[in-house]
C-alpha atoms as a PDB file:
ATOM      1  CA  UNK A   1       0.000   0.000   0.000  1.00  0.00           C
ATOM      2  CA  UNK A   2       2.965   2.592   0.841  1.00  0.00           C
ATOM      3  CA  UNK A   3       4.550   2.290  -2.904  1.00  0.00           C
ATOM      4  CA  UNK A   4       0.895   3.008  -3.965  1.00  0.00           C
ATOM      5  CA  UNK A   5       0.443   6.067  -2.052  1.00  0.00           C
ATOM      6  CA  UNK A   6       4.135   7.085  -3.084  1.00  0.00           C
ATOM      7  CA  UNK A   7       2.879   7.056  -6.776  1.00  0.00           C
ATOM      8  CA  UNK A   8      -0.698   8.730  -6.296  1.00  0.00           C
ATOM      9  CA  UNK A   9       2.003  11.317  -4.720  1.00  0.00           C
ATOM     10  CA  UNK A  10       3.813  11.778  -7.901  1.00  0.00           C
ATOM     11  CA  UNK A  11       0.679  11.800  -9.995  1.00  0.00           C
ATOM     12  CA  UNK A  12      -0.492  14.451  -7.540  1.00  0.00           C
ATOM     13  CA  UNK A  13       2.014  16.195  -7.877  1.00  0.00           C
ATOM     14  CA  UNK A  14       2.508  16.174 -12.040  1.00  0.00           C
ATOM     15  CA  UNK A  15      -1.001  15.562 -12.958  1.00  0.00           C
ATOM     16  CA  UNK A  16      -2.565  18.878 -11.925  1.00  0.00           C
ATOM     17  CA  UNK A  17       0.363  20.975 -13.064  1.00  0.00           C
ATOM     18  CA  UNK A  18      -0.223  20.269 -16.623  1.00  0.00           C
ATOM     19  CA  UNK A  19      -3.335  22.650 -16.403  1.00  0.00           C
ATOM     20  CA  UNK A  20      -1.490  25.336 -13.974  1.00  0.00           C
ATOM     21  CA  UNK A  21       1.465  25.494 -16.141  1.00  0.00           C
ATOM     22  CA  UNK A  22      -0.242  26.777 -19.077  1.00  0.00           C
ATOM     23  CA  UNK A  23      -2.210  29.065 -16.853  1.00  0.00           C
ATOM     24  CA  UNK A  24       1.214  30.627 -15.121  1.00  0.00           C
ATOM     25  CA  UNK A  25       2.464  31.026 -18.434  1.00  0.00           C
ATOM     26  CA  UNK A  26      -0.881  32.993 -19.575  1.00  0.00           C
ATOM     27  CA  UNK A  27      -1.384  34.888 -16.725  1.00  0.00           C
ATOM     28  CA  UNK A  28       1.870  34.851 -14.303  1.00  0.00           C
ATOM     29  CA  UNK A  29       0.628  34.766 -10.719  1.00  0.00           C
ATOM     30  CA  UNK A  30      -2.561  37.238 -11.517  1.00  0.00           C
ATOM     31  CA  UNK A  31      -4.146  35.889  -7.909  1.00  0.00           C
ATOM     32  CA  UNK A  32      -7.170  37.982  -8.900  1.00  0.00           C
ATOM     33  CA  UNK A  33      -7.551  36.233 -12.518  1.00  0.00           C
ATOM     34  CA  UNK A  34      -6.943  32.727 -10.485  1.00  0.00           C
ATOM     35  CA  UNK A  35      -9.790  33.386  -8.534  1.00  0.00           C
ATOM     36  CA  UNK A  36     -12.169  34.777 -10.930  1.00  0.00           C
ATOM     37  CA  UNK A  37     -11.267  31.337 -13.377  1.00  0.00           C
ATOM     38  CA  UNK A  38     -11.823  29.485 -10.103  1.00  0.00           C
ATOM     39  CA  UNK A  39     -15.354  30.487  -9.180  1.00  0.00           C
ATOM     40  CA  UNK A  40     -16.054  31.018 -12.834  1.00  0.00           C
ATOM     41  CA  UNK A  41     -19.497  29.099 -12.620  1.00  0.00           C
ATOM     42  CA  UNK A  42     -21.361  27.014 -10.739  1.00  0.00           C
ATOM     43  CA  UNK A  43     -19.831  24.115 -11.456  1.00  0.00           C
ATOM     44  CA  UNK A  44     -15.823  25.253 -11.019  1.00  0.00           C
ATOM     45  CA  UNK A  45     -17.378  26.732  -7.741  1.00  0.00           C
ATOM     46  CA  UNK A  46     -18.866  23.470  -6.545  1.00  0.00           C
ATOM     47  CA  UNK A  47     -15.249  21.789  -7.424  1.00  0.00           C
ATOM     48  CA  UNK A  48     -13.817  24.775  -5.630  1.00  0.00           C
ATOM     49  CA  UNK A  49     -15.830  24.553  -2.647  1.00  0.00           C
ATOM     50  CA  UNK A  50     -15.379  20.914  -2.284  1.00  0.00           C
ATOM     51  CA  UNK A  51     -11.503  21.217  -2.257  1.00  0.00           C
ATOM     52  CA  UNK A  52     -11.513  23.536  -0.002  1.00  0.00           C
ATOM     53  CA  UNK A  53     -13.373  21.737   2.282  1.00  0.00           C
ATOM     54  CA  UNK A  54     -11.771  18.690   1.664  1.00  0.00           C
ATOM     55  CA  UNK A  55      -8.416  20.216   2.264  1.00  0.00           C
ATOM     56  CA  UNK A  56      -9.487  22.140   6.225  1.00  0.00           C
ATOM     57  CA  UNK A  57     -10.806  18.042   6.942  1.00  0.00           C
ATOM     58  CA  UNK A  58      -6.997  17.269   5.751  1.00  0.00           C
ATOM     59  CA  UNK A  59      -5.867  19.635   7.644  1.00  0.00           C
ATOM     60  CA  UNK A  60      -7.791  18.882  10.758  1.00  0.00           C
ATOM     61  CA  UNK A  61      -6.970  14.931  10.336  1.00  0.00           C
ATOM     62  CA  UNK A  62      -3.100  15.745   9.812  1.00  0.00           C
ATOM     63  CA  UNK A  63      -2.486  17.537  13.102  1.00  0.00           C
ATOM     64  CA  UNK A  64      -4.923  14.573  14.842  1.00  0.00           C
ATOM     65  CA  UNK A  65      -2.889  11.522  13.699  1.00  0.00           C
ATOM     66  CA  UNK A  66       0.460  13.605  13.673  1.00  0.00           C
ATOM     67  CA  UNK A  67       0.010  14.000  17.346  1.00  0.00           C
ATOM     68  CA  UNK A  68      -1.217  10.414  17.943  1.00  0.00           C
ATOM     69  CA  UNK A  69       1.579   8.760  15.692  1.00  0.00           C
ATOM     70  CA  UNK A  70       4.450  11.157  17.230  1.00  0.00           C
ATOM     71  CA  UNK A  71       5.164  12.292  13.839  1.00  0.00           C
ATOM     72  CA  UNK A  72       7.568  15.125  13.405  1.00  0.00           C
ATOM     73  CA  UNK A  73       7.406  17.800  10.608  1.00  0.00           C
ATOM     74  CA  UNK A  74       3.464  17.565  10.699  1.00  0.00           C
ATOM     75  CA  UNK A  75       3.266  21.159   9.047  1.00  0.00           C
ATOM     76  CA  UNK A  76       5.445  20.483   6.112  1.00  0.00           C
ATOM     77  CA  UNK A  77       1.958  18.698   4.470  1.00  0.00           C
ATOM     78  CA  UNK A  78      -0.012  21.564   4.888  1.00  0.00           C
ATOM     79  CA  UNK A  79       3.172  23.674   2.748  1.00  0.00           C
ATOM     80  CA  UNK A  80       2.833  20.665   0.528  1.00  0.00           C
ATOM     81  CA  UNK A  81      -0.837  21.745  -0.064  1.00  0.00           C
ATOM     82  CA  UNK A  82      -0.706  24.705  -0.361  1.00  0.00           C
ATOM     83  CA  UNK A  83       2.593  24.501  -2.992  1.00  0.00           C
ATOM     84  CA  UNK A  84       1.760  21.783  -5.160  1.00  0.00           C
ATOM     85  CA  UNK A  85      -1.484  20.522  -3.874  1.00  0.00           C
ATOM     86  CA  UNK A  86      -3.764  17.715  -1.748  1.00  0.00           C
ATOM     87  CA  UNK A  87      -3.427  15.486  -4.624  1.00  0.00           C
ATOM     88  CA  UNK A  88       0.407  15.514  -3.980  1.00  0.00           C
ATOM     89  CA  UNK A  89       0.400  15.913  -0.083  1.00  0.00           C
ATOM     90  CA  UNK A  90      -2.736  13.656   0.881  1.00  0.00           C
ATOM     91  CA  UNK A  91      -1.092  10.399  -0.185  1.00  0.00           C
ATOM     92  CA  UNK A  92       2.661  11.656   0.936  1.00  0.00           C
ATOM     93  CA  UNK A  93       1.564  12.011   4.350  1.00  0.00           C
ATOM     94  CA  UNK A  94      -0.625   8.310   4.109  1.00  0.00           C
ATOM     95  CA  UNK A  95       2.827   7.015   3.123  1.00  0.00           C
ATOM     96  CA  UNK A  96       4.643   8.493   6.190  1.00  0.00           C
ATOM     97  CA  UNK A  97       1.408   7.629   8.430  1.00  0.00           C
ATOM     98  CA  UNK A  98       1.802   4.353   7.183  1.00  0.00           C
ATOM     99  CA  UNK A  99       5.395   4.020   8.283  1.00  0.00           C
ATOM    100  CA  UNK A 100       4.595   5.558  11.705  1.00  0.00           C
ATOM    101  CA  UNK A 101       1.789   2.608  12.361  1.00  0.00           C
ATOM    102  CA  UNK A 102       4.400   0.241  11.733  1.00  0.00           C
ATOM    103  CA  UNK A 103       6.992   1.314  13.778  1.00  0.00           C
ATOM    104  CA  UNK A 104       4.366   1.933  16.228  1.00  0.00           C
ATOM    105  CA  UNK A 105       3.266  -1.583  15.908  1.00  0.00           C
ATOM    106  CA  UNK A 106       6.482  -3.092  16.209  1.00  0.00           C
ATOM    107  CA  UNK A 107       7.913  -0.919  18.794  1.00  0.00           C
ATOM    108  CA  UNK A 108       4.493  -2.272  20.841  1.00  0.00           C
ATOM    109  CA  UNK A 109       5.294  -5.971  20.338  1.00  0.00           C
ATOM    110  CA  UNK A 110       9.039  -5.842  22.213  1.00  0.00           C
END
């Protein structure tokens, strides 16, 4: 499962560029033009809205299990999102979690 999340990571993290790129190249980092493509219509704002949400809930869960796990460097995800992306730095940080549980789990058995 960890080599799985380490490739959703990568296709996180290329995937979604190929439509920022030509964007950046367009437009530069026009935050005002970003946000007016963003909520462009109802259905971009529905997309929108749902990342959003879906990234506080990411947010939220990281700093939960980060604590629980003992993991260090818990805030480098949420620079991850908001760099490249959740698609990038949801599975990155399921492929550290993962590697906490087991060392949690084997630490626990001695």
């Amino acid at each position: 499962m960890k080599s799985l999340y380490l490739l959703l990571a990568a296709a996180g993290a290329v995937l979604p560029y190929r439509h920022f790129i030509p964007f950046l190249r367009s437009n530069g980092l026009d935050f005002k033009e970003f946000a007016a493509e963003l909520f462009a219509n109802n259905i971009s704002s529905f997309f929108a809205t749902d990342f959003l949400i879906c990234c506080l809930v990411f947010f939220v869960f990281l700093v939960r299990e980060s604590r629980k796990l003992q993991m260090q460097h818990w805030w480098l995800y949420i620079v991850a999102t908001l760099t490249i992306g959740l698609s990038f730095a949801l599975p990155l940080f399921l492929f550290f979690r993962q590697k906490a549980c087991e060392r949690a789990k084997t630490s626990s058995l001695f």
